[in-house]
C-alpha atoms as a PDB file:
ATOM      1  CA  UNK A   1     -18.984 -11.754  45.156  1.00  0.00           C
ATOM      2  CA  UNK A   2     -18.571 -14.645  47.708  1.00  0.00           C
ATOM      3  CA  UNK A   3     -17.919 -18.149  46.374  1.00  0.00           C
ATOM      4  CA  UNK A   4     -20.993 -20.833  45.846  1.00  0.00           C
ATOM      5  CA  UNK A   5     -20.455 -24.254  47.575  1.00  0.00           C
ATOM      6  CA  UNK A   6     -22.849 -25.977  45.520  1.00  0.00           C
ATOM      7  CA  UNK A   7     -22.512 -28.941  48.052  1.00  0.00           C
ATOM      8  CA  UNK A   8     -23.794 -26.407  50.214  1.00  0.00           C
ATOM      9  CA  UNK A   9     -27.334 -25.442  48.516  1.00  0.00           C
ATOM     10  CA  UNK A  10     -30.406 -27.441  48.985  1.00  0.00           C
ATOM     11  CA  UNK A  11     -31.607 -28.790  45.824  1.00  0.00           C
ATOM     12  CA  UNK A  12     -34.686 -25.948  46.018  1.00  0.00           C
ATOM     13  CA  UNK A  13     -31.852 -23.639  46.721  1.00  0.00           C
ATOM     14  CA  UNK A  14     -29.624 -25.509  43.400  1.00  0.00           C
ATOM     15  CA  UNK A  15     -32.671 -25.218  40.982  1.00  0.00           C
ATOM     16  CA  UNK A  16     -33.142 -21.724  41.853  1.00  0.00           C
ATOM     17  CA  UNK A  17     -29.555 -21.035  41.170  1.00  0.00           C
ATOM     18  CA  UNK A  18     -29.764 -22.909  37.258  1.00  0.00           C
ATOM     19  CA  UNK A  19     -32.966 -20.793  36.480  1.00  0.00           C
ATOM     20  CA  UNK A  20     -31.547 -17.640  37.969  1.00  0.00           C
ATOM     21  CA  UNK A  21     -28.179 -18.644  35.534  1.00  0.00           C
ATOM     22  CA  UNK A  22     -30.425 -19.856  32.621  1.00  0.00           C
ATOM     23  CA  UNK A  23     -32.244 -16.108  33.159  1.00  0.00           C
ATOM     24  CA  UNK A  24     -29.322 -14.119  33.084  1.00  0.00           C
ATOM     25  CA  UNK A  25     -28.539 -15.957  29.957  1.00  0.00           C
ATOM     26  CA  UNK A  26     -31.420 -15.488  27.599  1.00  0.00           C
ATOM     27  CA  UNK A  27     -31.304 -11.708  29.185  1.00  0.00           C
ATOM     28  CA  UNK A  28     -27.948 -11.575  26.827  1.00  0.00           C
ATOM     29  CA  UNK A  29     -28.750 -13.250  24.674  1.00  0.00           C
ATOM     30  CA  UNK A  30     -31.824 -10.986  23.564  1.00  0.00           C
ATOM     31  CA  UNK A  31     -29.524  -8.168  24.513  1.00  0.00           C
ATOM     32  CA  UNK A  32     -27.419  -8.961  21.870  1.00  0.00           C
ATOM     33  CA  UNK A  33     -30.004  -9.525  19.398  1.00  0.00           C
ATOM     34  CA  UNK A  34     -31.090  -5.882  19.668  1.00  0.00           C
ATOM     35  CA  UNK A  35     -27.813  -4.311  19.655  1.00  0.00           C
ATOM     36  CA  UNK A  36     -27.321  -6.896  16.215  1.00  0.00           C
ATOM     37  CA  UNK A  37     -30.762  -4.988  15.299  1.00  0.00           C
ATOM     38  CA  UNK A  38     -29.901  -1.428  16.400  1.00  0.00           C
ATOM     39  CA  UNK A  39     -26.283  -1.903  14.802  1.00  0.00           C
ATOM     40  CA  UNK A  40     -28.121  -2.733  11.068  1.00  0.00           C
ATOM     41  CA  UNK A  41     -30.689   0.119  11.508  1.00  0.00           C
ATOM     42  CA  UNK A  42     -27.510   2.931  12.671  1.00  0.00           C
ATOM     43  CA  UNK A  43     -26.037   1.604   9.140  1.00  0.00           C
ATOM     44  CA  UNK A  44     -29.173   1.925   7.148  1.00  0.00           C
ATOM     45  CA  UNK A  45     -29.458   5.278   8.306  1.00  0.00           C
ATOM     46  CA  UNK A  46     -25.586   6.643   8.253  1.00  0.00           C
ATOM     47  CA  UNK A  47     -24.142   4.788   5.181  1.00  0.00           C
ATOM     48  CA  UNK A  48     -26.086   6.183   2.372  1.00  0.00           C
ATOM     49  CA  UNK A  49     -25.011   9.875   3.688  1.00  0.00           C
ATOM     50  CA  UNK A  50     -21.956   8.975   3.863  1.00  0.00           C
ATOM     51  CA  UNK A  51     -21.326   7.496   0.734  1.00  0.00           C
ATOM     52  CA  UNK A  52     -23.177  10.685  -0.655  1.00  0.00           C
ATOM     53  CA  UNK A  53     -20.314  12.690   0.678  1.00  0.00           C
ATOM     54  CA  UNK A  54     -17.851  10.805  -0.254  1.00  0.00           C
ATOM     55  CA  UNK A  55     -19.106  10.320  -3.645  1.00  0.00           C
ATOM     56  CA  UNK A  56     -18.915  14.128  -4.053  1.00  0.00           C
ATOM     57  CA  UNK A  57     -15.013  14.450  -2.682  1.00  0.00           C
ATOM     58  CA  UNK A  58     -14.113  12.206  -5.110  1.00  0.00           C
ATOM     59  CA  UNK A  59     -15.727  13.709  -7.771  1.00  0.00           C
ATOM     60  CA  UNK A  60     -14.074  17.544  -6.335  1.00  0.00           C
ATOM     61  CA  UNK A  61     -10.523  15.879  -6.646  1.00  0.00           C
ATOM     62  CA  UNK A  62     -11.113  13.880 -10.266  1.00  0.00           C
ATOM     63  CA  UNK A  63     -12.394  17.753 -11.495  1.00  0.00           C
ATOM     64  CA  UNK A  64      -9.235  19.480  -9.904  1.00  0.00           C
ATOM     65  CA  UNK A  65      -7.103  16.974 -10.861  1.00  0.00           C
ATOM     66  CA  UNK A  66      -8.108  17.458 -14.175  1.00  0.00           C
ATOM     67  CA  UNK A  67      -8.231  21.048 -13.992  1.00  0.00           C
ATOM     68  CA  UNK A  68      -4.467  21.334 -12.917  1.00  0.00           C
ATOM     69  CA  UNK A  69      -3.334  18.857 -16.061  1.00  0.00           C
ATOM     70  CA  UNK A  70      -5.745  20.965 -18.662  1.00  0.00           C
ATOM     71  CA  UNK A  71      -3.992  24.128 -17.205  1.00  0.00           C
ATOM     72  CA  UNK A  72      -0.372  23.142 -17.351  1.00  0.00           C
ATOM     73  CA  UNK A  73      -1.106  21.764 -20.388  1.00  0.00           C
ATOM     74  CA  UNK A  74       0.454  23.774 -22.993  1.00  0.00           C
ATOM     75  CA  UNK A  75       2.989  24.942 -20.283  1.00  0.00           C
ATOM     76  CA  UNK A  76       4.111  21.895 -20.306  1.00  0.00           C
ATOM     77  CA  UNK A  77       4.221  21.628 -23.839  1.00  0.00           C
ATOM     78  CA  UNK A  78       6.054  24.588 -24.491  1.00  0.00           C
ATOM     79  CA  UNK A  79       8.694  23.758 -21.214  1.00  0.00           C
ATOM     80  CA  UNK A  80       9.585  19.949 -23.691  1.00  0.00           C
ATOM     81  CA  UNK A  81       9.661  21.876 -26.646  1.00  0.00           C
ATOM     82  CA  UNK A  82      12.089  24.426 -25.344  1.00  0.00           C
ATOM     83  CA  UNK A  83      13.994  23.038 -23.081  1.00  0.00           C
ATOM     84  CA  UNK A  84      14.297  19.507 -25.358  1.00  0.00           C
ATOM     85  CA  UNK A  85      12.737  17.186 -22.829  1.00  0.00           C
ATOM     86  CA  UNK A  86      12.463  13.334 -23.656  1.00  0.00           C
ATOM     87  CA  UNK A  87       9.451  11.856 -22.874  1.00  0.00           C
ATOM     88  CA  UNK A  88      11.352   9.946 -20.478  1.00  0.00           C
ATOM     89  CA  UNK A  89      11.030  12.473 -17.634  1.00  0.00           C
ATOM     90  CA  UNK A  90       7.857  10.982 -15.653  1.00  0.00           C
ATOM     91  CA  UNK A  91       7.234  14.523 -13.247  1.00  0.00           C
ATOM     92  CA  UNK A  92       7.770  18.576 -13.677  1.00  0.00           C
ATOM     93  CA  UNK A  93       7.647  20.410 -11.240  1.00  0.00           C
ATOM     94  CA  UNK A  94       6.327  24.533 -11.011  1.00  0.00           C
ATOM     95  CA  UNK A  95       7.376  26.368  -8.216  1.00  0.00           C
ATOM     96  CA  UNK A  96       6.406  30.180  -8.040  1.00  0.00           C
ATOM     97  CA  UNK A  97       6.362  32.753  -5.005  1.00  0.00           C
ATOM     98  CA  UNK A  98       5.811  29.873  -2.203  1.00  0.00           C
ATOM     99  CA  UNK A  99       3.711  27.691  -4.039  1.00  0.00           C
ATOM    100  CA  UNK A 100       4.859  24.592  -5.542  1.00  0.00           C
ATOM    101  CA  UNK A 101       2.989  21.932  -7.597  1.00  0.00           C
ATOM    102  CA  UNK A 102       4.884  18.557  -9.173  1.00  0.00           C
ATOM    103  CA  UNK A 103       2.400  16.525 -11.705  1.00  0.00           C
ATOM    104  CA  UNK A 104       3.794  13.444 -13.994  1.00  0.00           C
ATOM    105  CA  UNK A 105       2.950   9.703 -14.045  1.00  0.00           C
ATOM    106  CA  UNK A 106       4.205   6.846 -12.026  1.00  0.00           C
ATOM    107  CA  UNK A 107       5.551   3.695 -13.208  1.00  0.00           C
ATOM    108  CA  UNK A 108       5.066   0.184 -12.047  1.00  0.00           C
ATOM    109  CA  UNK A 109       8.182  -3.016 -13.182  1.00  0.00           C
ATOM    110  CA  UNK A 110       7.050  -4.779 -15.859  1.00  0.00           C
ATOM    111  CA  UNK A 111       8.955  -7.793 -17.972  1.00  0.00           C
ATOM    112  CA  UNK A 112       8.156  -9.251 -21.010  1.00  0.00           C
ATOM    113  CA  UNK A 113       8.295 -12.880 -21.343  1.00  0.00           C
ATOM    114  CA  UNK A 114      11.958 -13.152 -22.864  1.00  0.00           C
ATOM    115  CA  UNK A 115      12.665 -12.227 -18.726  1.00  0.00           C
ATOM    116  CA  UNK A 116      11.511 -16.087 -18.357  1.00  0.00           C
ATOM    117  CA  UNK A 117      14.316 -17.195 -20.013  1.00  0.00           C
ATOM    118  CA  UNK A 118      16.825 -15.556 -18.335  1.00  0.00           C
ATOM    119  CA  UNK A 119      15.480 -16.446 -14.956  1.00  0.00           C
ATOM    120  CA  UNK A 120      16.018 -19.993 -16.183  1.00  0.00           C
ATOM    121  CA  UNK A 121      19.745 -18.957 -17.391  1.00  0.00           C
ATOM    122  CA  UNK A 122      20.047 -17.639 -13.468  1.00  0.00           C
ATOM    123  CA  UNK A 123      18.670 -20.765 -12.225  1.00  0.00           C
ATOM    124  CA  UNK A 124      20.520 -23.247 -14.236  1.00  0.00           C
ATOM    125  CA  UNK A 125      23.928 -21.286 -13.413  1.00  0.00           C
ATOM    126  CA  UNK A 126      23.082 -21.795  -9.699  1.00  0.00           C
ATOM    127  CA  UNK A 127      22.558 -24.846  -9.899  1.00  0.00           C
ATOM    128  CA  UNK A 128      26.271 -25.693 -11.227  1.00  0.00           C
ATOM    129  CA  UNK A 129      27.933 -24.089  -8.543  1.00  0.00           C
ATOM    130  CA  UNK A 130      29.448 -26.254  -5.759  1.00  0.00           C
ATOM    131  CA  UNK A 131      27.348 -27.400  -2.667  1.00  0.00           C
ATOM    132  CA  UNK A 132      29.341 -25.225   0.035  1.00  0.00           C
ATOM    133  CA  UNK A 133      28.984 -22.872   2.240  1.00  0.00           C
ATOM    134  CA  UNK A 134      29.627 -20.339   0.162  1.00  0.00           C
ATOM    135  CA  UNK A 135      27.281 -21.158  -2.469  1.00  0.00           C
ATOM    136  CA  UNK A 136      24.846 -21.496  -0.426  1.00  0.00           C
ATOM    137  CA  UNK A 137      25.179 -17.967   0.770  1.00  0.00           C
ATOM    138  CA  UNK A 138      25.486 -16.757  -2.792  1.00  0.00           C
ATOM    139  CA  UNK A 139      22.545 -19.072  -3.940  1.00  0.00           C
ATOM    140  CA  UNK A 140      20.501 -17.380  -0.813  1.00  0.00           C
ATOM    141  CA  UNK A 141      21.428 -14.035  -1.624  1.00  0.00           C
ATOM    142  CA  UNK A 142      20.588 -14.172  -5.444  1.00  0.00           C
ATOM    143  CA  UNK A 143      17.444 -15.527  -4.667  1.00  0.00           C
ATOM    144  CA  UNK A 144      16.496 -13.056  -2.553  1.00  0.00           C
ATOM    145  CA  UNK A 145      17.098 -10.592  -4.963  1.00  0.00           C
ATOM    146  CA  UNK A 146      14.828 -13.046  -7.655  1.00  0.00           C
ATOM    147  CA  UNK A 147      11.816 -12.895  -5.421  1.00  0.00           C
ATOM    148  CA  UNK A 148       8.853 -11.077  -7.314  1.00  0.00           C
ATOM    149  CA  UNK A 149       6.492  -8.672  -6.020  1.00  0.00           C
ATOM    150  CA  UNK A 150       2.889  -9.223  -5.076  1.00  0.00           C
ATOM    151  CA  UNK A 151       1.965  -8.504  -8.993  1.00  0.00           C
ATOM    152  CA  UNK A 152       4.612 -11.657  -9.941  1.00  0.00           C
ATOM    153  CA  UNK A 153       6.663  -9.088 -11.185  1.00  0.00           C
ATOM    154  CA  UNK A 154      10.753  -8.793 -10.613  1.00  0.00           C
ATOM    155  CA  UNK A 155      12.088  -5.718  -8.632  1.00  0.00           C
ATOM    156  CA  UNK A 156      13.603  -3.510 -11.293  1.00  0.00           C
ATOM    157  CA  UNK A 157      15.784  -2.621  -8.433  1.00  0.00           C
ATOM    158  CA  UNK A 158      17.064  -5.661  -7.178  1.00  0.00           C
ATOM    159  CA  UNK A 159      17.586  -6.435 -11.026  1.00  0.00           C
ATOM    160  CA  UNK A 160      20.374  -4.091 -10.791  1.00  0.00           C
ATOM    161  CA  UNK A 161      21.950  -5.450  -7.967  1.00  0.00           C
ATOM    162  CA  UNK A 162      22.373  -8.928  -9.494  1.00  0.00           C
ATOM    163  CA  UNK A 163      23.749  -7.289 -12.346  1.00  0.00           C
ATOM    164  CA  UNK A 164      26.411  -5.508 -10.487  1.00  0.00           C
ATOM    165  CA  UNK A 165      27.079  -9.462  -8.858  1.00  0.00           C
ATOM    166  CA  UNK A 166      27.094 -10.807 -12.440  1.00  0.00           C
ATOM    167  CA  UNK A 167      29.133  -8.357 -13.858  1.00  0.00           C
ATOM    168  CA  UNK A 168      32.042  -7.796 -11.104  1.00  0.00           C
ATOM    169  CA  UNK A 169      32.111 -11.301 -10.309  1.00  0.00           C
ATOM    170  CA  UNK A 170      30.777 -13.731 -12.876  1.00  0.00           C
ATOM    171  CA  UNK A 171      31.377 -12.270 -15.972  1.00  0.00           C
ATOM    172  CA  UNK A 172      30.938 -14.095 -19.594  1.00  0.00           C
ATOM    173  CA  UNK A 173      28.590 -17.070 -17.050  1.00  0.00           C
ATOM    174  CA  UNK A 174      25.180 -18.086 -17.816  1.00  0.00           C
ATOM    175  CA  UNK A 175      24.434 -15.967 -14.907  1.00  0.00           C
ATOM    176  CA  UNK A 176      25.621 -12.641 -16.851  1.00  0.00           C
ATOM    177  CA  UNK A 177      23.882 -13.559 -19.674  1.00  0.00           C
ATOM    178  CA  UNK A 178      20.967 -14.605 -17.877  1.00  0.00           C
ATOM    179  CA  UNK A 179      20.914 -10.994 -16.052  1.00  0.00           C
ATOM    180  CA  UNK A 180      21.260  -9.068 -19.465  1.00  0.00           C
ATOM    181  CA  UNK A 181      18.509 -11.008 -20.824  1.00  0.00           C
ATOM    182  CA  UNK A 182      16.253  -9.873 -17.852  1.00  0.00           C
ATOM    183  CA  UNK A 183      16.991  -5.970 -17.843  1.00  0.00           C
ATOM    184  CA  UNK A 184      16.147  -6.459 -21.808  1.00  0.00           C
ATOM    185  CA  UNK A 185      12.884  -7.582 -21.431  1.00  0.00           C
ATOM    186  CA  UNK A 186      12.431  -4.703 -18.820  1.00  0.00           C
ATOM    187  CA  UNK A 187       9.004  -3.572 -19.706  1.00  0.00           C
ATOM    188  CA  UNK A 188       7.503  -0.199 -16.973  1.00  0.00           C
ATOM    189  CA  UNK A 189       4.236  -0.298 -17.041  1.00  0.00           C
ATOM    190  CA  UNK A 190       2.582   3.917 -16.557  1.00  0.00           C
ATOM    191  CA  UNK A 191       0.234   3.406 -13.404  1.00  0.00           C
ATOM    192  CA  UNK A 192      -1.343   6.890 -12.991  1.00  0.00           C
ATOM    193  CA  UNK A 193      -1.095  10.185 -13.295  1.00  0.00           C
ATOM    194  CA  UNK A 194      -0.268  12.399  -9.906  1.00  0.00           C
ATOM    195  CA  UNK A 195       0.117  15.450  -8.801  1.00  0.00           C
ATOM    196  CA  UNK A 196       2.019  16.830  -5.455  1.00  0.00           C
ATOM    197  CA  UNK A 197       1.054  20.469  -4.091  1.00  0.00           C
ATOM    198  CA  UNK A 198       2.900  22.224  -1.360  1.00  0.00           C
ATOM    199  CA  UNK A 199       2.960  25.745   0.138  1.00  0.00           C
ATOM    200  CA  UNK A 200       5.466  27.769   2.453  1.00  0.00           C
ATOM    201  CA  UNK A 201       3.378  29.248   5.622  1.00  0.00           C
ATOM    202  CA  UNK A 202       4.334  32.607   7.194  1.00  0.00           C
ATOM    203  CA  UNK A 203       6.980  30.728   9.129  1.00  0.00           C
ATOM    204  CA  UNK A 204       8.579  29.642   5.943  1.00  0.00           C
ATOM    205  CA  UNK A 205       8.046  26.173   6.485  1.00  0.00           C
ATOM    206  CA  UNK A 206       7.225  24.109   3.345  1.00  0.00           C
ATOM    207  CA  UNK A 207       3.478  22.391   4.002  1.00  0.00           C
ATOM    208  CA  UNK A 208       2.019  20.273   2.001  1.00  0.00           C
ATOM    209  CA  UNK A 209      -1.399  20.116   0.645  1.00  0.00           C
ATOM    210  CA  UNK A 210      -3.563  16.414   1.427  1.00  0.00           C
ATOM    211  CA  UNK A 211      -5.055  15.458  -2.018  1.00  0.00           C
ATOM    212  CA  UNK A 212      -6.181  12.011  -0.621  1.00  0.00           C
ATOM    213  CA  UNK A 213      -8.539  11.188   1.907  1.00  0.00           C
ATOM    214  CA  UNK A 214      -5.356   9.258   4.089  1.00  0.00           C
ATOM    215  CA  UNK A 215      -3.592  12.491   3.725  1.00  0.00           C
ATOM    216  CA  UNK A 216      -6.178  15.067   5.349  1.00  0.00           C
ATOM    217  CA  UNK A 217      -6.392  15.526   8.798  1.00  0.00           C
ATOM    218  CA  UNK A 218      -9.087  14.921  10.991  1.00  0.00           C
ATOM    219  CA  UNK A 219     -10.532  17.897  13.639  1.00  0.00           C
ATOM    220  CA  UNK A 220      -8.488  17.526  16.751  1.00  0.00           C
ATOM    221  CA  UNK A 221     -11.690  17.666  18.432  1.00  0.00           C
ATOM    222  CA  UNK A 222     -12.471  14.431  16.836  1.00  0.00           C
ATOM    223  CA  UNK A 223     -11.427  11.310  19.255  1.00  0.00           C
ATOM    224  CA  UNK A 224     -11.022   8.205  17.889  1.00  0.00           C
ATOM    225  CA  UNK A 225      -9.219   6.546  20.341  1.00  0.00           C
ATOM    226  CA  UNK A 226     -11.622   4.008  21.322  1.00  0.00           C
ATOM    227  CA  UNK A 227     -10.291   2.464  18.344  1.00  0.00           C
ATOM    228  CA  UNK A 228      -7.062   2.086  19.119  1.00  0.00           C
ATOM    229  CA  UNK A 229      -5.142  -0.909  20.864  1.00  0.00           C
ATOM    230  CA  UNK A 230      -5.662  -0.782  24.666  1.00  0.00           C
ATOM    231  CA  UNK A 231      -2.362  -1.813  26.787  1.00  0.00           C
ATOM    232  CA  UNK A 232      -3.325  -4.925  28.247  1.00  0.00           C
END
């Protein structure tokens, strides 16, 4: 499209241009205003369906979730009372001709508030220590592994690490003691119950099954790449 002088246009010619402009304008606008309209109406009609659906897969995994536990049930009770399992062991797992299933619980960190104090114990042995390089890098380090997790909880993991600093390298400090004081108030919380399910195809390789709705694949038919970043 050629370039407008506007110095170039009569003033008829400049007045038809702005209502030609203004036009074109309120032509998008109202477009926009029905695709707002025909978006709302698409979801009125699709969502309820789709919930409906959904509704029902969730209910088909809470029944077969429950139908594995109520079936390995006194399998599982037997397997402890033979074998002398603690309760400590969060998963089993049941492997026969191909076909493998794990169920258990998982576990989230949890401290109980005597882990306050010993953060403070941490804290008030860092801030002794000399204003150096050094310290600094220690001070840095051990704070990293202080940070808590999006639940304000400590990383049971990086718990152990500071212990391993206390104990090779500050040992009988505020900073041991501090450390001890944390891994006793170590409270795991149980999260929720899970179960795992895998099967060996005719090539031997070990698949496993989706039992969430992340997991399963989608038709290869299906293309959703419309929805997908575009390189600019």
């Amino acid at each position: 499209m050629a370039n407008i002088n506007l110095g170039d246009l009569t003033a008829e010619q400049k007045k038809q241009l702005a209502e030609q402009l203004a036009a074109e304008k309120l032509a998008e606008k109202e477009q926009r205003k029905q695709n707002l309209a025909t978006l709302e109406e698409m979801a009125k009609e699709q969502l309820p369906s789709v919930i409906e659906q959904l509704t029902k897969a969730s209910e088909a995994l809470q029944s077969a979730k429950e139908f594995a536990f109520r079936s390995f049930e006194q399998y599982l009770k037997l397997k402890i009372e033979t074998l002398g399992i603690t309760s400590v062991q969060k998963s089993h797992t049941i492997n026969v001709d191909g076909r493998k299933i794990i169920i258990g619980y998982r576990v989230t960190d949890g401290y109980d508030d005597n882990a306050g104090y010993g953060l403070a114990l941490v804290h008030k042995f860092l801030g002794s220590l000399a204003k150096d390089e050094e310290s600094a890098k220690l001070i840095k380090s051990i704070n990293r592994l202080l940070q808590k997790n999006a639940k304000g909880d400590l990383d049971s993991k990086k718990v152990l690490e500071l212990a391993k600093i206390a104990n090779e390298d500050f040992p009988e400090t505020e900073f041991q003691e501090g450390v001890e004081m944390i891994q006793g108030a170590y409270k795991p919380r149980m999260s929720k119950w899970f179960i795992e399910a895998t099967q060996t195809d005719g090539q031997g390789v070990e698949r496993s099954i989706p039992l969430s709705i992340t997991s399963v694949n989608l038709p290869v038919d299906l293309d959703l790449s419309f929805l997908l970043p575009k390189d600019e």
